[in-house]
N, C-alpha and C. Protein backbone atom coordinates (compact mmCIF):
# COMPACT_ATOMS: atom_id res chain seq x y z
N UNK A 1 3.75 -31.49 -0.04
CA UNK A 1 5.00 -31.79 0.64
C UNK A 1 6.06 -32.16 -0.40
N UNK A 2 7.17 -31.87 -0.20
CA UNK A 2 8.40 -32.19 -1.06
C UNK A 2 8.91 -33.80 -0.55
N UNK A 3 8.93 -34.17 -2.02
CA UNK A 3 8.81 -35.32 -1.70
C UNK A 3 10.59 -35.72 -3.11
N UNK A 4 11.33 -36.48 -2.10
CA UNK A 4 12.44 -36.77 -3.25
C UNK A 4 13.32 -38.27 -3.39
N UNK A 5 13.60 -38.47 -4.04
CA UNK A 5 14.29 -39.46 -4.25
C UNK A 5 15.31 -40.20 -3.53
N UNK A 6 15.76 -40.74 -3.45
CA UNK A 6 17.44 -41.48 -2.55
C UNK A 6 17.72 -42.61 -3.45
N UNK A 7 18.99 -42.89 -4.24
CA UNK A 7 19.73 -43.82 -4.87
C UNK A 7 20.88 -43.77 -4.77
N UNK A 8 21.58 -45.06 -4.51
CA UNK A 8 23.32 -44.87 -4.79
C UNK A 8 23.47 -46.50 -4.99
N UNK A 9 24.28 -46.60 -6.01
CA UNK A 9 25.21 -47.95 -6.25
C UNK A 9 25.76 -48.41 -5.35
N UNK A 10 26.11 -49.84 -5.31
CA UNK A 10 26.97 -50.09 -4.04
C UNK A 10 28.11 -49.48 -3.89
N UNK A 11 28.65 -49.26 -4.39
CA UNK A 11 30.15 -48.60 -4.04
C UNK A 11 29.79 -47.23 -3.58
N UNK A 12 28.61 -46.36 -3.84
CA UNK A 12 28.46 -45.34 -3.06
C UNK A 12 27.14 -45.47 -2.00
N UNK A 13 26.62 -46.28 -1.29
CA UNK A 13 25.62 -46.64 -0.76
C UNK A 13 25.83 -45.77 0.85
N UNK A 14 27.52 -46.28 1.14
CA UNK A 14 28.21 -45.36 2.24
C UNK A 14 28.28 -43.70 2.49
N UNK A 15 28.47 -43.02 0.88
CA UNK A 15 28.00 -42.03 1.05
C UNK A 15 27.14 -41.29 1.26
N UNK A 16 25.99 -41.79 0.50
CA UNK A 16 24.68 -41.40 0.82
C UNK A 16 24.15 -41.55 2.26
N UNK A 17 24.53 -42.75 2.76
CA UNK A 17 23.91 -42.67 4.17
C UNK A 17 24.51 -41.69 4.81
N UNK A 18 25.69 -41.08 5.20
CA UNK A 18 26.77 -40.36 5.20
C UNK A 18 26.15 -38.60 4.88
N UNK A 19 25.52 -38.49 3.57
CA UNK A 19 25.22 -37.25 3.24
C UNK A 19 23.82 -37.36 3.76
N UNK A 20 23.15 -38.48 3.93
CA UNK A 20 21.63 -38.55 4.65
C UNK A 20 21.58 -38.12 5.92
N UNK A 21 22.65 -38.41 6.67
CA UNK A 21 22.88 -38.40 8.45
C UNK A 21 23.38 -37.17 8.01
N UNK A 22 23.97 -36.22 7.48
CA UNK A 22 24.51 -34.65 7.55
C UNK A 22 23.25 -33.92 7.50
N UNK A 23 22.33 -34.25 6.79
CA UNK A 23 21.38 -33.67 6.11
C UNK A 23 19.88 -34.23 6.76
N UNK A 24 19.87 -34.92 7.58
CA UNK A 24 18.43 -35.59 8.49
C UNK A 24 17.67 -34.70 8.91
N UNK A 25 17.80 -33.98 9.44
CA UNK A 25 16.69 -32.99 9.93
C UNK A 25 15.83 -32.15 9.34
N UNK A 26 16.41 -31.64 8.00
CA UNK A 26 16.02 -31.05 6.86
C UNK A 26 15.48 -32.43 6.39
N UNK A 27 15.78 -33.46 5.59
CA UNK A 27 15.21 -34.61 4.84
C UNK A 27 13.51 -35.28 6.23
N UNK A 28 13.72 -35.05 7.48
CA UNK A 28 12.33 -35.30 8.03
C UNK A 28 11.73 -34.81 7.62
N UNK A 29 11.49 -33.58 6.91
CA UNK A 29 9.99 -32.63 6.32
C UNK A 29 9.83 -33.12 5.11
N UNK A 30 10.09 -34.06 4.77
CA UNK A 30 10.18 -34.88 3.56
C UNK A 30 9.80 -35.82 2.71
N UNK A 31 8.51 -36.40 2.22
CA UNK A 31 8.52 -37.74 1.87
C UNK A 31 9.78 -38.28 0.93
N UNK A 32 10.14 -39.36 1.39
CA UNK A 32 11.56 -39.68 0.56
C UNK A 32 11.09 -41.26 0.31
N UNK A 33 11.51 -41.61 -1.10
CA UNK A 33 11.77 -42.39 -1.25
C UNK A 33 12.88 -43.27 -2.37
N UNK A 34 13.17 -44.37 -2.44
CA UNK A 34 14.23 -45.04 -2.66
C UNK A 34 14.44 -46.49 -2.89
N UNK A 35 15.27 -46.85 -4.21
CA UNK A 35 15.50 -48.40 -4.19
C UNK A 35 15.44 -49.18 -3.04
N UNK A 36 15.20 -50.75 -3.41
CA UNK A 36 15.33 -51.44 -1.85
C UNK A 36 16.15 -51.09 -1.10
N UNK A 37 17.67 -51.58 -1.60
CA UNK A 37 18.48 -52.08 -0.69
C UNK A 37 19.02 -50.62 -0.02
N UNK A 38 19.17 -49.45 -1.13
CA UNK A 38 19.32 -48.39 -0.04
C UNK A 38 18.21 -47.95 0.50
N UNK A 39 17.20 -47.99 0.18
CA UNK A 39 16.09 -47.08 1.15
C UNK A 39 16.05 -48.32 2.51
N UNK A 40 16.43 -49.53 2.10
CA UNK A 40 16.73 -50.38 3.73
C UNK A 40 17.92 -49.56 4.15
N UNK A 41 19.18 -49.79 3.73
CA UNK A 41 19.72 -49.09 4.59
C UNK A 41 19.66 -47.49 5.43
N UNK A 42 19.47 -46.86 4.66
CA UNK A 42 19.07 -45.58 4.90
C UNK A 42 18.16 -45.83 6.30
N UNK A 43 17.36 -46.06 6.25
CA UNK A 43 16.74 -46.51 7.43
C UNK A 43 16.91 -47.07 8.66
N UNK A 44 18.09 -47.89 8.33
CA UNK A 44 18.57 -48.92 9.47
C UNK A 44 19.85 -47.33 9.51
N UNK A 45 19.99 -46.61 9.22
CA UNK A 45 21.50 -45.71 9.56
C UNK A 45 20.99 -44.65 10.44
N UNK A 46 19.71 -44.42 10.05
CA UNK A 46 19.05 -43.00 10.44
C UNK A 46 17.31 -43.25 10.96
N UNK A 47 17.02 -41.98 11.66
CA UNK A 47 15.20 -42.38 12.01
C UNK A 47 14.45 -42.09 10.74
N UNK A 48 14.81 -41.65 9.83
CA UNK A 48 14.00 -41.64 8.51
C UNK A 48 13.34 -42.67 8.25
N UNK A 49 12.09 -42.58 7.59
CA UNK A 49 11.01 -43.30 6.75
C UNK A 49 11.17 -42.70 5.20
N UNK A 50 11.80 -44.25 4.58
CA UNK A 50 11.86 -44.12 3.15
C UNK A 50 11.05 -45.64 2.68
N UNK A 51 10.22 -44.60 1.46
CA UNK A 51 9.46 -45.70 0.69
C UNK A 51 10.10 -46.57 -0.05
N UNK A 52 10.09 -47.57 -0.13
CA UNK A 52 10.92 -48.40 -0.46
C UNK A 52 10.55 -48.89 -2.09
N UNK A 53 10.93 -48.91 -3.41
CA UNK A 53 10.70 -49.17 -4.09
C UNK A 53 11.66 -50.62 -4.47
N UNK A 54 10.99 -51.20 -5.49
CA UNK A 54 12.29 -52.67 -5.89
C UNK A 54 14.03 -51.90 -6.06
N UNK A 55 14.21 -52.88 -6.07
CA UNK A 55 15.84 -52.82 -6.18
C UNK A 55 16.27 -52.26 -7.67
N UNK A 56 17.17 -51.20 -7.40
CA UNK A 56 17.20 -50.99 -9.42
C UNK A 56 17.26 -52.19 -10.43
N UNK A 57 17.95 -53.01 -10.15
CA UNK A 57 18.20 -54.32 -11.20
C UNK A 57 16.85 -54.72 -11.40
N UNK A 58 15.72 -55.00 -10.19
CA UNK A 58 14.63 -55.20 -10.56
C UNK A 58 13.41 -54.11 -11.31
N UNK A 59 14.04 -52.91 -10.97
CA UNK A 59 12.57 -52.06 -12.05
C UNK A 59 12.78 -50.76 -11.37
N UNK A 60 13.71 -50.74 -9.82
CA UNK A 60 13.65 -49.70 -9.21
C UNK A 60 13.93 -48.28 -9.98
N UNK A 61 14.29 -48.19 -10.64
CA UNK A 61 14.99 -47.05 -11.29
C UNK A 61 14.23 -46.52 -12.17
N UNK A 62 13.15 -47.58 -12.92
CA UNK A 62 12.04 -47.38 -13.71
C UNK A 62 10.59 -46.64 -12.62
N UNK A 63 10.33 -47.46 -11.62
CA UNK A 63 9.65 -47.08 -10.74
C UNK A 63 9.45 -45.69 -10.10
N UNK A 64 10.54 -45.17 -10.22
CA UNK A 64 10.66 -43.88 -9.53
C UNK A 64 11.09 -43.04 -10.94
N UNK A 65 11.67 -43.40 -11.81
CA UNK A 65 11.24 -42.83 -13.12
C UNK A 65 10.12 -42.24 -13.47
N UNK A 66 8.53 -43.29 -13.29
CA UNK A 66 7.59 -42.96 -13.50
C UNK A 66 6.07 -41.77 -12.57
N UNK A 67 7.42 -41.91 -11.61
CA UNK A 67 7.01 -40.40 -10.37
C UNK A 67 7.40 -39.39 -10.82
N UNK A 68 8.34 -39.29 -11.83
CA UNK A 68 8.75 -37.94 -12.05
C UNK A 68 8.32 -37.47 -13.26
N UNK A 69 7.78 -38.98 -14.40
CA UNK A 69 6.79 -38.81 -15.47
C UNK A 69 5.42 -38.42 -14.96
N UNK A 70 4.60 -38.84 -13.83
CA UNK A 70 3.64 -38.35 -13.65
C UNK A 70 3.53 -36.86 -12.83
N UNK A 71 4.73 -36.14 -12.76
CA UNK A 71 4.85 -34.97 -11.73
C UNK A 71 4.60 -34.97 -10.18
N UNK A 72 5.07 -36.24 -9.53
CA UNK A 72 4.47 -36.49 -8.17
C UNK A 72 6.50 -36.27 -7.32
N UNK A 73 7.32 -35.95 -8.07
CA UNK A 73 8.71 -35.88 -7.34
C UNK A 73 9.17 -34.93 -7.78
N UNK A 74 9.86 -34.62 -6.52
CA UNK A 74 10.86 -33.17 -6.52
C UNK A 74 12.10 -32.69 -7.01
N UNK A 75 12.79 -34.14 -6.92
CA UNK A 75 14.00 -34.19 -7.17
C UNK A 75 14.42 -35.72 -6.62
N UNK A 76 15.66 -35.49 -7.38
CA UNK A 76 16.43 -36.90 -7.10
C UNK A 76 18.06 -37.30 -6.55
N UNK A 77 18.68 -37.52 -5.86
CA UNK A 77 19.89 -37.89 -5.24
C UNK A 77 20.19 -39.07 -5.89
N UNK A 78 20.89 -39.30 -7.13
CA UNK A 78 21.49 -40.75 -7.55
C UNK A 78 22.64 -40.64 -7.43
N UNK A 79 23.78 -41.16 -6.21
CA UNK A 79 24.99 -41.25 -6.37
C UNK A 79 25.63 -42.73 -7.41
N UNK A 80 26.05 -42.40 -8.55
CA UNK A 80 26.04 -43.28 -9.52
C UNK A 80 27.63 -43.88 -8.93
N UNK A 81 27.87 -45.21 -9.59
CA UNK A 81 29.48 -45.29 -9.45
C UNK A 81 29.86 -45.37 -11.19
N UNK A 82 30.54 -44.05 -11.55
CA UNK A 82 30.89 -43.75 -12.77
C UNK A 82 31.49 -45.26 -13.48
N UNK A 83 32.65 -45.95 -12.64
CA UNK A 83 33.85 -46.44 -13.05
C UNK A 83 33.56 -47.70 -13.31
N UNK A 84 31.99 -48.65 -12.86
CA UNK A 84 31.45 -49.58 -13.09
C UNK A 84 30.45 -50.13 -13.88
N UNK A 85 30.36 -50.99 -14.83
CA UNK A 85 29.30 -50.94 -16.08
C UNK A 85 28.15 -51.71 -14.95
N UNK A 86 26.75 -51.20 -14.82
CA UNK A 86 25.47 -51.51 -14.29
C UNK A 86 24.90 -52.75 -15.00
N UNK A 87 24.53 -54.02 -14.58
CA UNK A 87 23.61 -54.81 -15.38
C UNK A 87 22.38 -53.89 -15.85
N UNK A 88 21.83 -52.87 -15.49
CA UNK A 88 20.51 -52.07 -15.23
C UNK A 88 20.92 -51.05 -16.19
N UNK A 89 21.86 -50.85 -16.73
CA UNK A 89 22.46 -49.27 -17.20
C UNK A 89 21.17 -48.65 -18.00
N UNK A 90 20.40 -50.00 -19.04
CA UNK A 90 19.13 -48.96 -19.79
C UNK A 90 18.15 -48.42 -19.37
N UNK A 91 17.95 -48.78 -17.90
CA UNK A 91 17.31 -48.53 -16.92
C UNK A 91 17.81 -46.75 -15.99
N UNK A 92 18.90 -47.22 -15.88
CA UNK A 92 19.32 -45.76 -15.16
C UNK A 92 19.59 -44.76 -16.49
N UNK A 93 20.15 -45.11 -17.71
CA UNK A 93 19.42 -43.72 -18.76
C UNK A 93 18.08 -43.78 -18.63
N UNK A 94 17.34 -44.35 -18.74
CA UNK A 94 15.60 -44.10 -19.11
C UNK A 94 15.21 -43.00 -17.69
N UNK A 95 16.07 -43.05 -16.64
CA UNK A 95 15.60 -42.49 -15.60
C UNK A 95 16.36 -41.05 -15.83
N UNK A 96 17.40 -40.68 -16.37
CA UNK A 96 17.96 -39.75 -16.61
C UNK A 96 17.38 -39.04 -17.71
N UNK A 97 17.37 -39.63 -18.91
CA UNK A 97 16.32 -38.58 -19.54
C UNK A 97 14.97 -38.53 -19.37
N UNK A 98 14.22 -39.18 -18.51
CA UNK A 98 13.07 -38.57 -18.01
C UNK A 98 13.25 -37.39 -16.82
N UNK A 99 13.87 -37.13 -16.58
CA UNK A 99 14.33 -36.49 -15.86
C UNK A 99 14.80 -34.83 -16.34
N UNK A 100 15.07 -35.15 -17.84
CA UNK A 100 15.50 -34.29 -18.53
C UNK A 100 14.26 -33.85 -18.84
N UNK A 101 13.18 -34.47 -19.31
CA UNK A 101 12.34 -34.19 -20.33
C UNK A 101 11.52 -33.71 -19.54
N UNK A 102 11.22 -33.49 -17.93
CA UNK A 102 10.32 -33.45 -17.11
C UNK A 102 11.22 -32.22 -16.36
N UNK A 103 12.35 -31.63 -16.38
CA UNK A 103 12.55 -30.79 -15.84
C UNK A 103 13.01 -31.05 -14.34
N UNK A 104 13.06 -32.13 -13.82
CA UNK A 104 13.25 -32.52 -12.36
C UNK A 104 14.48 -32.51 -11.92
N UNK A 105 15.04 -32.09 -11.27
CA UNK A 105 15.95 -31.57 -10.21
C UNK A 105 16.75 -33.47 -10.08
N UNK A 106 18.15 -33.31 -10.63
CA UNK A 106 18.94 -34.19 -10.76
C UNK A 106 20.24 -34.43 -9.80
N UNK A 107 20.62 -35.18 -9.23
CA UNK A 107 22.07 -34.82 -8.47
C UNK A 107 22.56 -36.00 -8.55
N UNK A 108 23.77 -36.48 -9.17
CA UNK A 108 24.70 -37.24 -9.04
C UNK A 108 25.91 -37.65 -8.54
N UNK A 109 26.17 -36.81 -7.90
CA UNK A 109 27.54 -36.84 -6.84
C UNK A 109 27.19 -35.67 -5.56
N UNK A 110 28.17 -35.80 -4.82
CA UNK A 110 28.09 -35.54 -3.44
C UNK A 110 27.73 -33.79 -3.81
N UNK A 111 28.48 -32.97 -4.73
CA UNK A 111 28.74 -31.68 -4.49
C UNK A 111 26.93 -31.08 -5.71
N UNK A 112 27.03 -31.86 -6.45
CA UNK A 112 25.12 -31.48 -6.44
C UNK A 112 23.95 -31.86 -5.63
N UNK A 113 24.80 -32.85 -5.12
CA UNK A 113 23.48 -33.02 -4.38
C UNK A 113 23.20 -32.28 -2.56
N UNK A 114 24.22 -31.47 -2.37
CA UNK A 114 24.25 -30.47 -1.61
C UNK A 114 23.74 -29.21 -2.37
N UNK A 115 23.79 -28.82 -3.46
CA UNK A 115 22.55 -27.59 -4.09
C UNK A 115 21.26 -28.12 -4.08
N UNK A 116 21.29 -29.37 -4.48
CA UNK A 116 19.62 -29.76 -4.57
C UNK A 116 19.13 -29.63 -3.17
N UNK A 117 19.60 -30.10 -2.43
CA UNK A 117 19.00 -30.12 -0.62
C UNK A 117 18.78 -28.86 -0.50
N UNK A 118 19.77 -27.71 -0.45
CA UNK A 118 19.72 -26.44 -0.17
C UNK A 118 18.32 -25.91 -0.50
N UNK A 119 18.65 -26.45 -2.41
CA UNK A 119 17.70 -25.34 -3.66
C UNK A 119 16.38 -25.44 -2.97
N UNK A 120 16.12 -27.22 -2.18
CA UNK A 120 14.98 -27.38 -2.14
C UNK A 120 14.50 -26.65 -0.83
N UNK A 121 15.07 -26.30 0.23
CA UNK A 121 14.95 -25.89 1.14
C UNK A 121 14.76 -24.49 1.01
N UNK A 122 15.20 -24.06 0.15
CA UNK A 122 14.46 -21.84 -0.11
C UNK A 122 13.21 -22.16 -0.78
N UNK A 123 12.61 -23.08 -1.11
CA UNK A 123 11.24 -22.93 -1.95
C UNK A 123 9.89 -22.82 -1.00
């Protein structure tokens, strides 16, 4: 089963739920999972079941890092907020170039992460 990611910063937490509710019916065939506080929300917005990993500040970002080091994820939805410095930032590179180095399907804003949903949906 295709199984993928869900992240967004607070300042984009709205979108994602937003591009989650456009995109729900396709994301049910899905194992998904996601930082705390959005994979709570996500949940409370929509009937989805998302695995909930710690909060990025706490390890989340590392956590689901290490799904895509062991080849167990499909891809990933991180809506980042460019314009704000992260307490976590060495955390969200370590997740980006593993990501690189593993070949895994990346999306950072709204208009990739509508190819990734698609891409994943012709496979």
């Amino acid at each position: 089963m295709t199984r993928i990611a869900l992240i967004a910063h607070d300042e984009k937490k709205s979108e994602l739920i937003e591009f989650v509710r456009s995109h729900e019916e396709q994301l049910r065939e899905y194992e998904l999972i996601g930082t705390g506080t959005t994979g709570k929300r996500l949940m409370e917005a929509t009937d989805l079941e998302v695995e909930r990993k710690e909060s990025g500040p706490l390890g989340g970002d590392l956590m689901i890092g290490s799904e895509v080091a062991e080849g167990v994820l499909d891809g990933i939805v991180f809506l980042r907020d460019p314009l704000r410095a992260q307490p976590h930032e060495p955390d969200i590179s370590a997740l980006l170039r593993i990501c690189d180095v593993h070949d895994t399907a990346l999306a950072t804003n709204l208009a990739s992460a509508e190819f990734l949903i698609e891409g994943l949906a012709d496979r």
